[in-house]
Protein backbone atom coordinates (compact mmCIF):
# COMPACT_ATOMS: atom_id res chain seq x y z
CA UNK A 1 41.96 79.19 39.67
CA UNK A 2 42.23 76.78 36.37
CA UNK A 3 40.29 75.14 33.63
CA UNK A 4 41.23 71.50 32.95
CA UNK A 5 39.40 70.15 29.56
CA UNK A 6 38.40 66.42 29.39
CA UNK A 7 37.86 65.01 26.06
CA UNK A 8 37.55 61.45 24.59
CA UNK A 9 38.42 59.24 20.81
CA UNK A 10 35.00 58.64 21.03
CA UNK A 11 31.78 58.27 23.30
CA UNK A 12 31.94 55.46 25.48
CA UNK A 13 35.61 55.60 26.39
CA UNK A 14 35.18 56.47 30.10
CA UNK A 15 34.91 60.34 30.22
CA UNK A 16 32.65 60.77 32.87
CA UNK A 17 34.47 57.97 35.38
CA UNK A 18 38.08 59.67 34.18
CA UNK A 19 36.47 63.32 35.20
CA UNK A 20 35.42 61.66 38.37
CA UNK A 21 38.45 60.46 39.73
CA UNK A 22 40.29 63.72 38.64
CA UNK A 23 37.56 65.27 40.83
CA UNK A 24 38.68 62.77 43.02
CA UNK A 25 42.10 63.60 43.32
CA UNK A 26 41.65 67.25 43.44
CA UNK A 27 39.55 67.07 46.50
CA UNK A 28 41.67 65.14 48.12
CA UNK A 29 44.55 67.23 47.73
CA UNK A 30 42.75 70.08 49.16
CA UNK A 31 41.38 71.48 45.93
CA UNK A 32 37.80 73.47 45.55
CA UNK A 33 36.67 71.45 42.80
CA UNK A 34 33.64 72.19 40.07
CA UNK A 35 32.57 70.02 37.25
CA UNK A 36 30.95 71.58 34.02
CA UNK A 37 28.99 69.63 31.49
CA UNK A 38 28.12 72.05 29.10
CA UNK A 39 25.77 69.61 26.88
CA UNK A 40 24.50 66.60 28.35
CA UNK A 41 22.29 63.84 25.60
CA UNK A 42 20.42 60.96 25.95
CA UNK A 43 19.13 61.39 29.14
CA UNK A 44 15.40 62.74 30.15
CA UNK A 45 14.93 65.57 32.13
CA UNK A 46 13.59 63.50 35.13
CA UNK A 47 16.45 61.24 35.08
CA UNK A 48 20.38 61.60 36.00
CA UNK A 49 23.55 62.53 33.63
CA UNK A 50 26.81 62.59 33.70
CA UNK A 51 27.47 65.22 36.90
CA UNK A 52 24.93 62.68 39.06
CA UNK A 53 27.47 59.61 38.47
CA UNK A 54 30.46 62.35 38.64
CA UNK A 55 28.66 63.40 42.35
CA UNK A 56 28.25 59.58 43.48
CA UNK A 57 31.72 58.96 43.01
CA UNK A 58 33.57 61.51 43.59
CA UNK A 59 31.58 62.60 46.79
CA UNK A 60 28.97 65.84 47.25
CA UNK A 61 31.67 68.34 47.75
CA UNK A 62 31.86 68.63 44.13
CA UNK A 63 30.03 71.67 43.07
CA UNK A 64 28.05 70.45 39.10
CA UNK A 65 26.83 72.77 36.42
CA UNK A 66 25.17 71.33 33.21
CA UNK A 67 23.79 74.11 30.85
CA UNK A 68 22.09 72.10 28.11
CA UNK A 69 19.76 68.84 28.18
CA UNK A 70 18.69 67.10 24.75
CA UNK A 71 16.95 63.84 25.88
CA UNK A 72 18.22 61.94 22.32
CA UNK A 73 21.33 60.10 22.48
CA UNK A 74 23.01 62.21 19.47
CA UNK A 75 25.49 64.82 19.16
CA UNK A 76 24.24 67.81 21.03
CA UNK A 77 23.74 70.37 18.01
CA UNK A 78 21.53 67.52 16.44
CA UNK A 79 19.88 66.94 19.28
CA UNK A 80 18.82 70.35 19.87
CA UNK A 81 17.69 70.67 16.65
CA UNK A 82 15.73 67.69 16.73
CA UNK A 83 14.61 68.23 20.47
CA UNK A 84 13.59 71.95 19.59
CA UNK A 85 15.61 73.08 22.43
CA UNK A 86 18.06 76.06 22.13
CA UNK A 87 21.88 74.87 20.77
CA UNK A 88 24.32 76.65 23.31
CA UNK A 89 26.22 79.75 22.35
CA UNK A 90 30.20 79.14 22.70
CA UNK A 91 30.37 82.83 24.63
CA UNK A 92 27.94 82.32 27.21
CA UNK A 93 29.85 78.54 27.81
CA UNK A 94 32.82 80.34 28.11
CA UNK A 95 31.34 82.40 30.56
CA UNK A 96 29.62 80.14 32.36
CA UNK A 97 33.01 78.31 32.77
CA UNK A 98 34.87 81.42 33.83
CA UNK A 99 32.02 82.09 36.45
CA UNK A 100 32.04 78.95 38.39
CA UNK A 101 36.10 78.63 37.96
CA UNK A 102 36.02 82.12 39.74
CA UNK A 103 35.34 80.58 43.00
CA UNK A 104 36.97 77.66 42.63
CA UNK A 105 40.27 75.88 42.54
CA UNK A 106 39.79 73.56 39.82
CA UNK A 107 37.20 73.59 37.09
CA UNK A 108 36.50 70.36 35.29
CA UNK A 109 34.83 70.60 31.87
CA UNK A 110 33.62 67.44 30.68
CA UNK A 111 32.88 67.23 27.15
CA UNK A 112 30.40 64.93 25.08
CA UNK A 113 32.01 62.34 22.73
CA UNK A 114 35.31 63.15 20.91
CA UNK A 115 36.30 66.37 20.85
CA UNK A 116 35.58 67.75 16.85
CA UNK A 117 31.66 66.42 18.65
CA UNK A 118 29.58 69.69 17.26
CA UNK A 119 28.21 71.55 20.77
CA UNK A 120 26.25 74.42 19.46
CA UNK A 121 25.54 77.96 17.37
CA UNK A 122 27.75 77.77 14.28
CA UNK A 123 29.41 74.01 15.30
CA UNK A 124 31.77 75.15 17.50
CA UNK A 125 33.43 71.78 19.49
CA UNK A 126 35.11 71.16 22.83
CA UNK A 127 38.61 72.00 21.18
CA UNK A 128 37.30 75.51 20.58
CA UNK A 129 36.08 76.14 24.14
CA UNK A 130 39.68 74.84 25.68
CA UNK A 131 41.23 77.45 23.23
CA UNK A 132 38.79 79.87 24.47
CA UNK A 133 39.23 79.45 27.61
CA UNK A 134 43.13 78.93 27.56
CA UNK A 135 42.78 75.71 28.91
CA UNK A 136 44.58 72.60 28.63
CA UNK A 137 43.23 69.47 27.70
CA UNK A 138 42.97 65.43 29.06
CA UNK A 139 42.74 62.65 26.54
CA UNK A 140 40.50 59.72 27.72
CA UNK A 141 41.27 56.52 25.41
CA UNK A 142 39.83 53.32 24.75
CA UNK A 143 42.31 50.17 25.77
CA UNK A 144 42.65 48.06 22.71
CA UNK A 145 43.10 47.92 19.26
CA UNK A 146 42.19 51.41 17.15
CA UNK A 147 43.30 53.52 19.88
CA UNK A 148 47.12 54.68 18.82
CA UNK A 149 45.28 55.83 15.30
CA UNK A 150 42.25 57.46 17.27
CA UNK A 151 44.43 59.05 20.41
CA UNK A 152 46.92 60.46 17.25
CA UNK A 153 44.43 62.01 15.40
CA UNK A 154 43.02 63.25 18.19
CA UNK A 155 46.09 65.17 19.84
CA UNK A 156 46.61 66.43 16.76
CA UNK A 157 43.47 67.73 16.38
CA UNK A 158 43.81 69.66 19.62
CA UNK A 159 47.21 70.95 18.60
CA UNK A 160 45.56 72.35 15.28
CA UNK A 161 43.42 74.28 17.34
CA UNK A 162 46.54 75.46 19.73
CA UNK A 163 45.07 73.70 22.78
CA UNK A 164 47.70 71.63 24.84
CA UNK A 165 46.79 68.01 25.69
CA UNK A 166 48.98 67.19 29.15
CA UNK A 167 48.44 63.29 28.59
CA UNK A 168 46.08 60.67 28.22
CA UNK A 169 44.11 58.26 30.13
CA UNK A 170 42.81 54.83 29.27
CA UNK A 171 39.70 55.26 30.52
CA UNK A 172 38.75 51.55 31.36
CA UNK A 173 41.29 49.08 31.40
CA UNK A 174 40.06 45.13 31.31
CA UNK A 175 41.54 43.32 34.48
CA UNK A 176 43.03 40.39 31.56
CA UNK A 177 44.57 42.30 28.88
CA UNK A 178 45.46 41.12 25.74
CA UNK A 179 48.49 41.54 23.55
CA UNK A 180 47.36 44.67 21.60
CA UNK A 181 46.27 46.55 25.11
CA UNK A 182 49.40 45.58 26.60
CA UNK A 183 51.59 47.01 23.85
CA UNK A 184 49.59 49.93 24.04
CA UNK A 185 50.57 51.55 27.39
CA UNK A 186 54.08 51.83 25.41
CA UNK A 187 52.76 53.00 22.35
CA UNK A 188 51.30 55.87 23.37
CA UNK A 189 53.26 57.95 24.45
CA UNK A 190 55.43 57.42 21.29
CA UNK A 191 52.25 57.57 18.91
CA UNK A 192 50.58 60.88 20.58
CA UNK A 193 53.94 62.73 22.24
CA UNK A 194 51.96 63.06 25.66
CA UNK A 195 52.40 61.03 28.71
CA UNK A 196 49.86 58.12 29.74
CA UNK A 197 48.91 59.43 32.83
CA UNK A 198 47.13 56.73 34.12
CA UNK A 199 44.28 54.33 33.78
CA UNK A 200 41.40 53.56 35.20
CA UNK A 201 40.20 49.44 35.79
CA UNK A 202 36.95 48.76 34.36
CA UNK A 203 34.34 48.42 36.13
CA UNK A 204 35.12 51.11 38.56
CA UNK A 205 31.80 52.85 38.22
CA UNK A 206 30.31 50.45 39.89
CA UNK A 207 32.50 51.40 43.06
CA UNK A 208 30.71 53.64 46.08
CA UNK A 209 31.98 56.85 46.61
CA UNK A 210 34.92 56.03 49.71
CA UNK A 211 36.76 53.25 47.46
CA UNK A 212 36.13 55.09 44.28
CA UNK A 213 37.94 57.59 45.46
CA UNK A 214 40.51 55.82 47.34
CA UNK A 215 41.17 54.16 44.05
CA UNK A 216 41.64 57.14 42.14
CA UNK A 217 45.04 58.08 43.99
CA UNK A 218 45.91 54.80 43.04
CA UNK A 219 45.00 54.56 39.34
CA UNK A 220 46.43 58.21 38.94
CA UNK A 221 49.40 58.51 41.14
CA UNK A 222 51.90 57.88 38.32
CA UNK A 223 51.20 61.68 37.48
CA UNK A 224 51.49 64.93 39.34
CA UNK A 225 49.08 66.62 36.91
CA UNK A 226 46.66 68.33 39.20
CA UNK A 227 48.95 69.96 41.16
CA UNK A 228 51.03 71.01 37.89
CA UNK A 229 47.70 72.25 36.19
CA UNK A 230 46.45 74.20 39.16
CA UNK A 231 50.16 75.89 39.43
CA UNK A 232 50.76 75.87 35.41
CA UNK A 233 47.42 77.54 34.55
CA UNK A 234 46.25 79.09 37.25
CA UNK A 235 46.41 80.13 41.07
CA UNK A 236 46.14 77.69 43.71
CA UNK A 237 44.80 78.91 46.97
């Protein structure tokens, strides 16, 4: 079994469509796949997050676990505050994470905004539950202009807190691209010293479920991470 970490620059950057078509992929390559959200904010109770849109496109034989709610759109330790709602504990999302990765192939955790994004009890961030769990770590970026700055600072953020980022993905790339974007796909690489593993068109949440996923060989195939991950960091069954 594994852990694979998905993180962004900032909200908005494609997370939850970039965990989806890893979910994607896994599946299709014979995988047991799980998705954990461990916060999810700005959505009601009554309504669907992140691991509904995750389901939808990557199909129902994705197993979901969310373990918090805060209905404002904020970071989640603010939110819980201001909701009145208990802030998670970074031990019991460890263990929560441990517990559904135990009977499966692949775990997914999705986090919420970039990754220093305070979670919980004492402001512990996604970068401390990847290093807690031993897990490495996916990089979703915006396309354009900002993002060599933002993906740097990032990666090194996650090497600071001796968690490996395996690559990054531009989580929605515009079907006209301009110069900047373009130049980007080079850059990188060079900027961050991880691979681009792939990216992912925009407006491919809109997709159903058969060519979202039929897509997501496509969009990824330049990379043989799952496959590494589930060999690298755990035991593939």
């Amino acid at each position: 079994m594994s852990v694979l970490c998905i993180t962004g620059t900032s909200t908005d950057v494609g997370k939850t469509v970039t965990t989806a078509a890893l979910a994607a992929v896994a599946e299709a390559a014979g995988l047991r796949v799980a998705v954990c959200k461990p916060a999810q904010t700005g959505v009601e109770d009554d309504e669907p997050g992140d691991l509904a849109e995750i389901t939808r496109l990557a199909g129902p034989g994705i197993d979901t676990l969310e373990l918090a709610r805060y209905p404002e759109p904020l970071a989640p330790d603010t939110a819980a505050r201001r909701s009145g709602r208990p802030l998670l504990n970074l031990l019991d999302v460890v263990a929560a994470v441990r517990a559904l990765d135990a009977t499966h192939d692949l775990t997914l955790v999705e986090g919420a905004g970039g990754v220093l994004v305070r979670i919980g009890v004492d402001g512990f961030t996604l970068a401390d539950v990847a290093a807690a769990l031993g897990a490495p770590t996916v990089l979703v970026a915006a396309a354009g202009l900002g993002t060599l700055n933002h993906s740097a600072l990032t990666v090194g953020a996650l090497r600071a807190a001796g968690v490996e980022c395996v690559g990054t993905v531009i989580g929605s790339w515009p079907g006209d691209p301009d110069l900047a974007q373009q130049c980007n796909l080079e850059d990188l690489p060079d900027v961050t010293g991880v691979p681009l593993l792939g990216r992912i068109p925009a407006g491919s949440g809109g997709l159903d479920s058969s060519a979202f996923s039929a897509g997501a060989q496509r969009w990824l195939a330049a990379t043989p991470l799952l496959p590494e991950v589930s060999v690298r960091f755990g035991t593939r069954r």
